[in-house]
C-alpha atoms as a PDB file:
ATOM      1  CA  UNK A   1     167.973 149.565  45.080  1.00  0.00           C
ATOM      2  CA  UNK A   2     167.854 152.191  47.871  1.00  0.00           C
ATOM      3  CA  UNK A   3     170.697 152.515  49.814  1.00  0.00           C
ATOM      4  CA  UNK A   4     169.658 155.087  52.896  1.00  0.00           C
ATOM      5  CA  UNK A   5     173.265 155.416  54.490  1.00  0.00           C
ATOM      6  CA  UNK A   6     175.301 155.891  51.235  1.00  0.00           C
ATOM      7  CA  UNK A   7     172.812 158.150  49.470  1.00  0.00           C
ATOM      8  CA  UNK A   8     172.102 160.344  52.081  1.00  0.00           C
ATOM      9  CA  UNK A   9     174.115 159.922  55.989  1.00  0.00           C
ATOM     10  CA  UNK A  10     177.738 159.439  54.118  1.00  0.00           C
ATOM     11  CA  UNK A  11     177.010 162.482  51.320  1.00  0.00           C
ATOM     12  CA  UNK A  12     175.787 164.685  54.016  1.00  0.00           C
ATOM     13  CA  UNK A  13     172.031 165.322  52.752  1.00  0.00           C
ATOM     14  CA  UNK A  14     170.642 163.913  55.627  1.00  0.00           C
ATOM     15  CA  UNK A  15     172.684 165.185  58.695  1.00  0.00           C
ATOM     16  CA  UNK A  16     172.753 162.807  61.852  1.00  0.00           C
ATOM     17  CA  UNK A  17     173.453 163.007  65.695  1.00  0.00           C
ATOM     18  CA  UNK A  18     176.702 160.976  66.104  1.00  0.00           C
ATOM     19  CA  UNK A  19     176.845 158.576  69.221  1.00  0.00           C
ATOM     20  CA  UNK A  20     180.401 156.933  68.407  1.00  0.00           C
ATOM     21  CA  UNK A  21     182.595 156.993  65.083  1.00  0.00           C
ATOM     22  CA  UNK A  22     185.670 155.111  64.614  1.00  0.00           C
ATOM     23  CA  UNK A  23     187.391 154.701  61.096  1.00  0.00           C
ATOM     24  CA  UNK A  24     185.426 152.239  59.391  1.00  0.00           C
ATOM     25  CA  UNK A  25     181.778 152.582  61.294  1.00  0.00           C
ATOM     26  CA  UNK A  26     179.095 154.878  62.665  1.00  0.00           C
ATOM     27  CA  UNK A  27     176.742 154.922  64.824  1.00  0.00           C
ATOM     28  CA  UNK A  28     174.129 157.872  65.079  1.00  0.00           C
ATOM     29  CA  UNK A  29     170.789 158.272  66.129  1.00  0.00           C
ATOM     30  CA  UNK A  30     168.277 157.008  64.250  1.00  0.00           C
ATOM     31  CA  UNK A  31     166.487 160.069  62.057  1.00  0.00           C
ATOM     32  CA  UNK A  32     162.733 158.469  62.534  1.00  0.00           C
ATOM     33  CA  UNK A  33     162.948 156.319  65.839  1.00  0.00           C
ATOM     34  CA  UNK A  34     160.740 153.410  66.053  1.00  0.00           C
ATOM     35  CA  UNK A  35     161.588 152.897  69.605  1.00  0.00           C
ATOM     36  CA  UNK A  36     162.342 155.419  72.414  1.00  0.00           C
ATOM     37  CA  UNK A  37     165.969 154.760  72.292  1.00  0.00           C
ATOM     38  CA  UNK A  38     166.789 153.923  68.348  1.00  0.00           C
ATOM     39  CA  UNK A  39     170.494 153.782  67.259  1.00  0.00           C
ATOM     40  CA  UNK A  40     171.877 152.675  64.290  1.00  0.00           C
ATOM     41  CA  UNK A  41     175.164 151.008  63.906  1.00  0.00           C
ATOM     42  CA  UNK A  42     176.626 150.943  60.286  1.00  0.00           C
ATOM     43  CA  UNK A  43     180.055 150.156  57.816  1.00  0.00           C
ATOM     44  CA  UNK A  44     180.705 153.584  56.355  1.00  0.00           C
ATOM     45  CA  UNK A  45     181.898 151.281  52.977  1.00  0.00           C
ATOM     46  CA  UNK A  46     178.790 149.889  51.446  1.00  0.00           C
ATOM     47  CA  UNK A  47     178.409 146.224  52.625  1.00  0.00           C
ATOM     48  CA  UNK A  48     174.661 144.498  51.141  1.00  0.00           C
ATOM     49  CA  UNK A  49     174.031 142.740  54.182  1.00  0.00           C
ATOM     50  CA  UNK A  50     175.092 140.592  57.490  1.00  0.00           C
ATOM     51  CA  UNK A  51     175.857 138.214  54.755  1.00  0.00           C
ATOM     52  CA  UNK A  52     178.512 139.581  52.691  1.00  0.00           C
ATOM     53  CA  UNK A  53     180.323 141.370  55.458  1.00  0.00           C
ATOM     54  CA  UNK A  54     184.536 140.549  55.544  1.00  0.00           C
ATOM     55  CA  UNK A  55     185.212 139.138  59.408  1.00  0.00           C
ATOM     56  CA  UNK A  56     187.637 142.287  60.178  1.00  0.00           C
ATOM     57  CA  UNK A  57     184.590 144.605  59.592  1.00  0.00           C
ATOM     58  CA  UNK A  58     182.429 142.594  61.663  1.00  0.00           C
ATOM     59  CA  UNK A  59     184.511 142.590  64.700  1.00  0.00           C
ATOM     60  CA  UNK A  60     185.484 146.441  64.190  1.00  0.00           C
ATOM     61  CA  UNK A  61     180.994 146.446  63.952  1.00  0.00           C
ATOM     62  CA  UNK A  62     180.634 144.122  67.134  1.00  0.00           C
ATOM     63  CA  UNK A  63     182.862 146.583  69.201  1.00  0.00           C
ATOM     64  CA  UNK A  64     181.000 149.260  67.912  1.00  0.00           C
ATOM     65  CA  UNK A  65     177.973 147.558  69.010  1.00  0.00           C
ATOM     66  CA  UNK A  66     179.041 146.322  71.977  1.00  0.00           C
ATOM     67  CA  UNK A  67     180.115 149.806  73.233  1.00  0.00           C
ATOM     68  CA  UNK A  68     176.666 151.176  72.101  1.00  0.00           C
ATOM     69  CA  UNK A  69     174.559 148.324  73.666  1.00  0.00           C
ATOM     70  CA  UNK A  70     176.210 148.781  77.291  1.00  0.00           C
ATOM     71  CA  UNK A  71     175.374 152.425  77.155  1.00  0.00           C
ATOM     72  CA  UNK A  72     171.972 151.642  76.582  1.00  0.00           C
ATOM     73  CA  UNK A  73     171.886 149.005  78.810  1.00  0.00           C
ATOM     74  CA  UNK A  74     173.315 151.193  81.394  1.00  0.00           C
ATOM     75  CA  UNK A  75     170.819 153.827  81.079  1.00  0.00           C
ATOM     76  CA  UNK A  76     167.541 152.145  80.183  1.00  0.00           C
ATOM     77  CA  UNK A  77     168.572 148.623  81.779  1.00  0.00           C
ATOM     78  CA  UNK A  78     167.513 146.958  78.760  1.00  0.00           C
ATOM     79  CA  UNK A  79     168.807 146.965  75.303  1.00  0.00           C
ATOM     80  CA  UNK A  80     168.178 144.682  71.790  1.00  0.00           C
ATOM     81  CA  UNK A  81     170.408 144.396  68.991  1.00  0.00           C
ATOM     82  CA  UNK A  82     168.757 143.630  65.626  1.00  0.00           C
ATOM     83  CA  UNK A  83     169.842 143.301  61.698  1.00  0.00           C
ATOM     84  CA  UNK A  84     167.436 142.354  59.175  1.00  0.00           C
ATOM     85  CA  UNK A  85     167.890 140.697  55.657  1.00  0.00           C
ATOM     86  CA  UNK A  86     165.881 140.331  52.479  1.00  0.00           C
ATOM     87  CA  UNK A  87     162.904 142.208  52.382  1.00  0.00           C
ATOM     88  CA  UNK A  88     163.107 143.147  55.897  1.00  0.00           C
ATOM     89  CA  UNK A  89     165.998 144.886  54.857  1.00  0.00           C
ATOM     90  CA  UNK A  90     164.422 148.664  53.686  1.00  0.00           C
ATOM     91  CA  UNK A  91     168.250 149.526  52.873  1.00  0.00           C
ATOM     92  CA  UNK A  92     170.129 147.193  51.471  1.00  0.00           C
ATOM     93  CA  UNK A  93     173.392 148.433  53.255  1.00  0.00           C
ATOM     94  CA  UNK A  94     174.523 146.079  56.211  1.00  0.00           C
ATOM     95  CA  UNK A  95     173.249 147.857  59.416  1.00  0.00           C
ATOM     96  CA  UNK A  96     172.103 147.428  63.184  1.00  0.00           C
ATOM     97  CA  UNK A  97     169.324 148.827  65.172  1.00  0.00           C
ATOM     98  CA  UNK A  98     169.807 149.336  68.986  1.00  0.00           C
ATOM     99  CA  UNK A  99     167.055 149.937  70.411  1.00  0.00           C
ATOM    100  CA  UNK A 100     165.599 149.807  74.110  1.00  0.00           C
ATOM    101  CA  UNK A 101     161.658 150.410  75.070  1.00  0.00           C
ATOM    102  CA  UNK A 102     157.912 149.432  73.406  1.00  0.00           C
ATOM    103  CA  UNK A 103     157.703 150.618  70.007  1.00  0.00           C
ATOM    104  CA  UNK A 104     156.736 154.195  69.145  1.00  0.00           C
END
């Protein structure tokens, strides 16, 4: 299975603008944006999905995303928060799109 954000953001082949770090999470922006404003917010320790994720990492996520998602907000006035599972899921690592605006 193809894991994006541990085979290439994490080992450095694939270098990405940082928005906010903090020990355990990232957020950057997106490398192909499918909306105007496209951020991603994920675990730098592979997690498979929303569903498997340990309650301390979500809330260190959630802050992450919270932070992220009033920035947006702030700037665009506007902001959506989405995680996908199954095969919705193109990288089966636990991550977040914020995103604000009409598809590209």
């Amino acid at each position: 299975m193809s894991d994006f954000y541990c085979e290439e953001v994490f080992s450095g082949k694939t270098p990405v603008e940082k928005m906010l770090e903090t020990e355990n999470v990232l957020a950057y922006h997106h490398t192909r944006p499918f909306w105007p404003v496209h951020i991603v917010v994920v675990p730098k320790r592979h997690v498979a999905s929303v569903l498997e994720v340990e309650s301390d990492l979500l809330i260190e996520i959630f802050d992450v995303i919270k932070e992220v998602a009033a920035r947006v907000f702030e700037e665009y006035g506007a902001a959506r928060v989405l995680t996908n599972l199954g095969e919705y899921q193109d990288s089966k690592h636990l991550h977040f799109h914020i995103n604000s605006g009409d598809p590209n």
